[in-house]
C-alpha atoms as a PDB file:
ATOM      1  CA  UNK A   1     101.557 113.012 114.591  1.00  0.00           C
ATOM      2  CA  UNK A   2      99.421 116.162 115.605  1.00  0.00           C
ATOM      3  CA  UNK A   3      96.678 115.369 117.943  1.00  0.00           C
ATOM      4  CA  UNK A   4      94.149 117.653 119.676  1.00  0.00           C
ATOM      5  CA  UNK A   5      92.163 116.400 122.276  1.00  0.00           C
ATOM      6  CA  UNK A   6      89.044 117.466 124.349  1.00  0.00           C
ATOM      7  CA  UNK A   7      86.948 118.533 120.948  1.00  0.00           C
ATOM      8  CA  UNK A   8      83.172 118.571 120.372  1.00  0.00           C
ATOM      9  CA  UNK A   9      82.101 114.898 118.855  1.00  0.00           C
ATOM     10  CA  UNK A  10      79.525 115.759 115.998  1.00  0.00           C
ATOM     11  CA  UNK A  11      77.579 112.744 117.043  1.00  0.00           C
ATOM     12  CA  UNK A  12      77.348 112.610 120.801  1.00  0.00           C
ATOM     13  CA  UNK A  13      77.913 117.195 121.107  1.00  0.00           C
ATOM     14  CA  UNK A  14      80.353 115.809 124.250  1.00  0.00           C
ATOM     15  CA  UNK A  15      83.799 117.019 124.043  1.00  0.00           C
ATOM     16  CA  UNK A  16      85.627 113.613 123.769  1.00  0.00           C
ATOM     17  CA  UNK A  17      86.902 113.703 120.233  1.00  0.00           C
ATOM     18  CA  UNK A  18      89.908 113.348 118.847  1.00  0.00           C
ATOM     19  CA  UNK A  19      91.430 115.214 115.756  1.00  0.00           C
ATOM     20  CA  UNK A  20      94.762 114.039 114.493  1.00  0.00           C
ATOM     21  CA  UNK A  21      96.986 114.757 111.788  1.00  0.00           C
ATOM     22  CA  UNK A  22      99.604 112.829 110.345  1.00  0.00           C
ATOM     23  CA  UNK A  23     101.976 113.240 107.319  1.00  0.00           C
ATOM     24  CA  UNK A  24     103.559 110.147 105.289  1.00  0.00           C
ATOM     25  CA  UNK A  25     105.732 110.286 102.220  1.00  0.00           C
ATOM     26  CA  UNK A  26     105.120 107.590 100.326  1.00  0.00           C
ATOM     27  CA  UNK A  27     107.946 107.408  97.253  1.00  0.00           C
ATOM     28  CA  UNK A  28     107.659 107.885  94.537  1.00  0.00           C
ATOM     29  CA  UNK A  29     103.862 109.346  94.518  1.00  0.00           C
ATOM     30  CA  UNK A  30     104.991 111.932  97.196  1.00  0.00           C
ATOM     31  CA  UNK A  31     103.575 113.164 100.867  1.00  0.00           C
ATOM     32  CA  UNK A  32      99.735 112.880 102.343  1.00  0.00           C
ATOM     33  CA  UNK A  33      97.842 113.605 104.837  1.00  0.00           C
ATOM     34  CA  UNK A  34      96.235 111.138 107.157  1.00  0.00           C
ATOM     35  CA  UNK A  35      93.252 113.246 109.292  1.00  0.00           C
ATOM     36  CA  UNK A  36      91.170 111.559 111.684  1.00  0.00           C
ATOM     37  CA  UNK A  37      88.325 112.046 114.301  1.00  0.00           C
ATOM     38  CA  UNK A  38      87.727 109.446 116.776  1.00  0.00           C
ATOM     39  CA  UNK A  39      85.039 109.624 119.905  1.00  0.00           C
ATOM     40  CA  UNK A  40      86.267 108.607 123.305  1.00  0.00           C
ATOM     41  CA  UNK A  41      83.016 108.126 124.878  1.00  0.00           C
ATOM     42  CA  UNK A  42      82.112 104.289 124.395  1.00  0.00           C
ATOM     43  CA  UNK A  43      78.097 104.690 123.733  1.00  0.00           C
ATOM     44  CA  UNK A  44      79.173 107.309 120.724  1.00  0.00           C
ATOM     45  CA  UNK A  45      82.071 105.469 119.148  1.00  0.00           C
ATOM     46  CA  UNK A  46      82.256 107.802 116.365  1.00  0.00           C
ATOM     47  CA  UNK A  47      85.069 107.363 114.105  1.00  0.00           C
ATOM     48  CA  UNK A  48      85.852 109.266 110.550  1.00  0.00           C
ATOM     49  CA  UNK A  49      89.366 109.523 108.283  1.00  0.00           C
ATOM     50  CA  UNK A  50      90.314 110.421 105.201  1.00  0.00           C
ATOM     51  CA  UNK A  51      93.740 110.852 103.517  1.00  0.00           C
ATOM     52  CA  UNK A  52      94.952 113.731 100.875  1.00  0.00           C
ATOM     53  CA  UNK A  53      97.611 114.489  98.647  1.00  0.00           C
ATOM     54  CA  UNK A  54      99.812 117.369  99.537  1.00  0.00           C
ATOM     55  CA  UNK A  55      99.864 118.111  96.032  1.00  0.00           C
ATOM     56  CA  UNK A  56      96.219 119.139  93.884  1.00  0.00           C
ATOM     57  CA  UNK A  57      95.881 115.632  91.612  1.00  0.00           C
ATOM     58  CA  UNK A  58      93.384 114.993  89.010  1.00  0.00           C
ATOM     59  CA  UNK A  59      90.660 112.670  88.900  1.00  0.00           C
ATOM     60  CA  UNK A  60      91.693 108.621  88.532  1.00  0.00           C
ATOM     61  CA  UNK A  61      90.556 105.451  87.904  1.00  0.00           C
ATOM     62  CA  UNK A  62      93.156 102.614  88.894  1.00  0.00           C
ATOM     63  CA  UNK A  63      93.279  99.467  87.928  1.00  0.00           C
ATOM     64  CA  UNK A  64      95.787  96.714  89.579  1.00  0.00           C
ATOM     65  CA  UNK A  65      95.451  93.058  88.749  1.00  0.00           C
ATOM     66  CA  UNK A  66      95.785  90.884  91.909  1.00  0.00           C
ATOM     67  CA  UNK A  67      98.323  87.605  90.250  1.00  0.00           C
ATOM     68  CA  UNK A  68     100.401  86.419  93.091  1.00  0.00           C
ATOM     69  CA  UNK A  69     100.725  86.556  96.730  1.00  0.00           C
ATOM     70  CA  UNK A  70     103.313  89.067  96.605  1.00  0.00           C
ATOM     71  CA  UNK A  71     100.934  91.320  95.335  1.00  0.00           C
ATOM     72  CA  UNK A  72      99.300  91.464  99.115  1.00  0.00           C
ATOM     73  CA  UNK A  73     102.390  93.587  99.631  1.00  0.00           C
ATOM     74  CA  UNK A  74     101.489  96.765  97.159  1.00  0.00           C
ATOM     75  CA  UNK A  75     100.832  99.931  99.070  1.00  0.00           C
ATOM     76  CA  UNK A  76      97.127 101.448  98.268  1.00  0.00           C
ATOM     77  CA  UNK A  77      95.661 104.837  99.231  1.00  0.00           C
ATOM     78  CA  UNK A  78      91.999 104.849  99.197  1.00  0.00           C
ATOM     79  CA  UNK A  79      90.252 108.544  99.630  1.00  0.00           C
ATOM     80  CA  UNK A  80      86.835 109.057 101.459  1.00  0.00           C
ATOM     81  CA  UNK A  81      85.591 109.992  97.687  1.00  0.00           C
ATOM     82  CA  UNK A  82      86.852 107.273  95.974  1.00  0.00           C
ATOM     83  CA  UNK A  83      84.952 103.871  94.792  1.00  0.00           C
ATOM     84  CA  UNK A  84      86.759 100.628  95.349  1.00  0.00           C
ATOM     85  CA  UNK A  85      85.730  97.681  93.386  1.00  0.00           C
ATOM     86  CA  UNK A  86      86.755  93.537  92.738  1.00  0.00           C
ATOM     87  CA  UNK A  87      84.528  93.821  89.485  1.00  0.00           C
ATOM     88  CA  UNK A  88      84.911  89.904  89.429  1.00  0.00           C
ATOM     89  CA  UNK A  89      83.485  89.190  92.857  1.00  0.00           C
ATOM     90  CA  UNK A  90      80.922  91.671  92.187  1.00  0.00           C
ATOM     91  CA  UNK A  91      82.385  93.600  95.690  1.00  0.00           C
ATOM     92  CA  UNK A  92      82.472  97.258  95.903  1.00  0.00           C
ATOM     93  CA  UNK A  93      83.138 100.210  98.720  1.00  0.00           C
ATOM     94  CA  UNK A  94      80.920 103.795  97.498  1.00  0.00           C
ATOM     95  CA  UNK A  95      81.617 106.579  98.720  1.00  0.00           C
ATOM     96  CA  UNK A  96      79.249 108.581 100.774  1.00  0.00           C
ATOM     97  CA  UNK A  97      78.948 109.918 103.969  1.00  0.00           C
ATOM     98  CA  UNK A  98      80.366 107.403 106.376  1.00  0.00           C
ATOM     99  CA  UNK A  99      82.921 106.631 104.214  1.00  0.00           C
ATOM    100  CA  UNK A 100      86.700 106.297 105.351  1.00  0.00           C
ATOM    101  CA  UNK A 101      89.862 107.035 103.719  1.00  0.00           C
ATOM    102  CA  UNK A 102      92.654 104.952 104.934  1.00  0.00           C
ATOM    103  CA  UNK A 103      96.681 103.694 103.614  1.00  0.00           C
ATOM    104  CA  UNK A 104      96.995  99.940 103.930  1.00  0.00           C
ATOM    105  CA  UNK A 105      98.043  97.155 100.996  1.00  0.00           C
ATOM    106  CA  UNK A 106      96.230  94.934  99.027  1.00  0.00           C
ATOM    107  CA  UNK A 107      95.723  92.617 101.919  1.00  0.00           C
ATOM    108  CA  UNK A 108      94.555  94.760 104.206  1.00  0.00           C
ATOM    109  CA  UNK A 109      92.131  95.979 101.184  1.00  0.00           C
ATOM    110  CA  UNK A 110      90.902  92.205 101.248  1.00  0.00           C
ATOM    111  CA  UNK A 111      90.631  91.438 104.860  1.00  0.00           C
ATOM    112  CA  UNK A 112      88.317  94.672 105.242  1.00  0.00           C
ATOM    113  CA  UNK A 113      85.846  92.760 102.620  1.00  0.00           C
ATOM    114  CA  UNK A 114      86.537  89.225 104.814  1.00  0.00           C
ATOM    115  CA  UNK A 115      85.485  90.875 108.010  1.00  0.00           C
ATOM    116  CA  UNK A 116      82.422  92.312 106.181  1.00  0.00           C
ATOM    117  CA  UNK A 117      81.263  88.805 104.563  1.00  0.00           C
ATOM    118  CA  UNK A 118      81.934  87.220 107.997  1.00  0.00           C
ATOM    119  CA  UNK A 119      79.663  89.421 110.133  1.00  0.00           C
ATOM    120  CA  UNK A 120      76.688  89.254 107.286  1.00  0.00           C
ATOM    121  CA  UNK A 121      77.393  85.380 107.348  1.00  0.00           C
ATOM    122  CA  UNK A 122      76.665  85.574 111.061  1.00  0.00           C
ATOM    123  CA  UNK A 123      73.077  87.514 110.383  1.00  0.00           C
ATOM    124  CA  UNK A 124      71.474  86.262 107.592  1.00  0.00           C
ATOM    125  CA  UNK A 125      68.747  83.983 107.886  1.00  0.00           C
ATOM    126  CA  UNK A 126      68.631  82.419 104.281  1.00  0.00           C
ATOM    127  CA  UNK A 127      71.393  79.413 103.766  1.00  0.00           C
ATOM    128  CA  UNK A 128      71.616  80.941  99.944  1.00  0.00           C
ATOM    129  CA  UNK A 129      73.140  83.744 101.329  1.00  0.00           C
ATOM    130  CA  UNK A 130      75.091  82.013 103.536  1.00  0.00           C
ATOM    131  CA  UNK A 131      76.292  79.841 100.804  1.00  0.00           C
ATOM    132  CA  UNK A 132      77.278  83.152  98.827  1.00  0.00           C
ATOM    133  CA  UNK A 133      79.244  84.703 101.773  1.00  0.00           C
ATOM    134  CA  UNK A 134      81.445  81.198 101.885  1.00  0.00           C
ATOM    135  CA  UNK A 135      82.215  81.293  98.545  1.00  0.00           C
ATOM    136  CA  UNK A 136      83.501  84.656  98.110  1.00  0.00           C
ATOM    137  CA  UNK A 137      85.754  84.113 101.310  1.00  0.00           C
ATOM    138  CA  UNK A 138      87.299  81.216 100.051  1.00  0.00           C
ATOM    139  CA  UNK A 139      87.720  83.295  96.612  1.00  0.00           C
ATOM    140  CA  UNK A 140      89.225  86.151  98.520  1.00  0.00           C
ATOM    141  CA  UNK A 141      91.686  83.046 100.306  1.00  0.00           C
ATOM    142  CA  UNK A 142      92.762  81.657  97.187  1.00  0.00           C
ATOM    143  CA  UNK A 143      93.193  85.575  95.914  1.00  0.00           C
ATOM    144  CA  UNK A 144      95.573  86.250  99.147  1.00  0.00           C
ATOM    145  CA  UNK A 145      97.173  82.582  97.373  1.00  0.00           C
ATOM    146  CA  UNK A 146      97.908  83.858  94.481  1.00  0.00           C
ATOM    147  CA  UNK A 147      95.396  81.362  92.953  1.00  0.00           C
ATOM    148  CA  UNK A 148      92.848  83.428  91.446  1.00  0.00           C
ATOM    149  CA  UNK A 149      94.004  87.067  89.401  1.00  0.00           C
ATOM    150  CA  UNK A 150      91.352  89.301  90.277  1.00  0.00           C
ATOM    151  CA  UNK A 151      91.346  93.206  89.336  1.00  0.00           C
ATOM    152  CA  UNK A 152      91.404  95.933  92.213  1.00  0.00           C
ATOM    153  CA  UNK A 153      90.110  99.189  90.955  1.00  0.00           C
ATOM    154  CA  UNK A 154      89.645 102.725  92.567  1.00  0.00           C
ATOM    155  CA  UNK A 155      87.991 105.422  90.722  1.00  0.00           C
ATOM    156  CA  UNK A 156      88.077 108.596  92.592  1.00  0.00           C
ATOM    157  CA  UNK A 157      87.255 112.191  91.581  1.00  0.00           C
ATOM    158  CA  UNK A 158      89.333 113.791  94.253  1.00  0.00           C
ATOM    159  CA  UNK A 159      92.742 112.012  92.796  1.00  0.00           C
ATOM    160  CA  UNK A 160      93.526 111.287  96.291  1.00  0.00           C
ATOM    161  CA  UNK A 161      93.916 107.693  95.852  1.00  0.00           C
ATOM    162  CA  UNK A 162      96.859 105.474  94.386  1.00  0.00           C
ATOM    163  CA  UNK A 163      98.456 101.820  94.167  1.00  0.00           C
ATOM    164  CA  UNK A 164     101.779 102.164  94.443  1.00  0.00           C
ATOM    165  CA  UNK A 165     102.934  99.560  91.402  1.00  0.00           C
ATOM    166  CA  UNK A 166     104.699  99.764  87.971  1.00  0.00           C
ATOM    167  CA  UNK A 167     101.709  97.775  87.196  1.00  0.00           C
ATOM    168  CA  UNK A 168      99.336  99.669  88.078  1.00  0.00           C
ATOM    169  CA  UNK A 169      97.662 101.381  85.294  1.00  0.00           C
ATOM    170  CA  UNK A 170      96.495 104.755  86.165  1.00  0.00           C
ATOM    171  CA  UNK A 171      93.740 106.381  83.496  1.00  0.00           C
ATOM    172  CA  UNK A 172      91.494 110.075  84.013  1.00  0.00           C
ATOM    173  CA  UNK A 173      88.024 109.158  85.153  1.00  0.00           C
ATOM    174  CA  UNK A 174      85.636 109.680  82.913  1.00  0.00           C
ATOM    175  CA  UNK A 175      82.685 111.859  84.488  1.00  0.00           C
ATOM    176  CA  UNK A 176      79.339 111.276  83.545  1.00  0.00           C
ATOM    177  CA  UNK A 177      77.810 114.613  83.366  1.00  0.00           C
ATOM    178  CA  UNK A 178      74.388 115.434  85.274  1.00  0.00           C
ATOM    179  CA  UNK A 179      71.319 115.211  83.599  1.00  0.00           C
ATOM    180  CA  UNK A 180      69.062 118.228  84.092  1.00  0.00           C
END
């Protein structure tokens, strides 16, 4: 792993950034790049990453169903640009500017939404809401179970996303052109 030290944070202008660079192969979809930016100084706290294919990809859509808990094994890339959706639990990541790329698995895809739906079940005020949060945690539980098949799709323009499964099923994303 490449690192460079000492740089300019965007955020905070004081030169306690971070850059690093790291390359993975990942068989049998081939090598990426794992770039990040992360602020030393403890009031800034800025953080940014993003992973890309060292080969040009087209635009995806994936679509994995979730059926056992073996399945919380399954490798998945997930690009800054891409949109990452459990169309059953109505749960979705957009991109956009603070948006992260990252490599984890299907678990660690989950546990992202868990920590989310804990901290807003901390906050809000209405027990509706609260009720809502503790339902789709215990979904996402019985999920990791291997209880509930639920599909995991990530539509990204950039084609720097994948699962890495035989069952995966890999389409081109359709593109809605702009309206003028």
């Amino acid at each position: 792993m490449e690192k460079l030290d000492g740089q300019p944070c965007p955020m905070c202008l004081k030169k306690t950034l971070t850059l690093s660079e790291d390359a993975i192969d990942i068989p049998p979809i081939g090598k990426f790049f794992v770039f990040g930016m992360q602020c030393a100084d403890a009031e800034c706290g800025f953080q940014k990453s993003d992973v890309e294919s060292e080969k040009p990809r087209d635009s995806c859509k994936i679509t994995f169903t979730i059926e056992k808990d073996k399945d919380m094994t399954v490798r998945v890339i997930k690009s800054a640009a891409a949109k990452l959706s459990f169309p059953q639990l109505r749960l979705s990541v957009e991109p956009g500017v603070d948006a992260i790329g990252y490599i984890s698995n299907v678990e660690g895809v989950l546990q992202r939404f868990e920590e989310v739906l804990k901290a807003e079940k901390d906050i809000v005020e209405e027990e509706e809401d609260k009720t809502k949060c503790k339902n789709l945690l215990k979904k996402i539980w019985k999920i990791k179970c291997g209880d509930i098949p639920t599909k995991m799709i990530i539509e990204d323009p950039t084609g720097n996303s994948a699962i890495v499964s035989d069952r995966a099923v890999v389409e081109k994303l359709k593109v809605n052109p702009t309206k003028e």
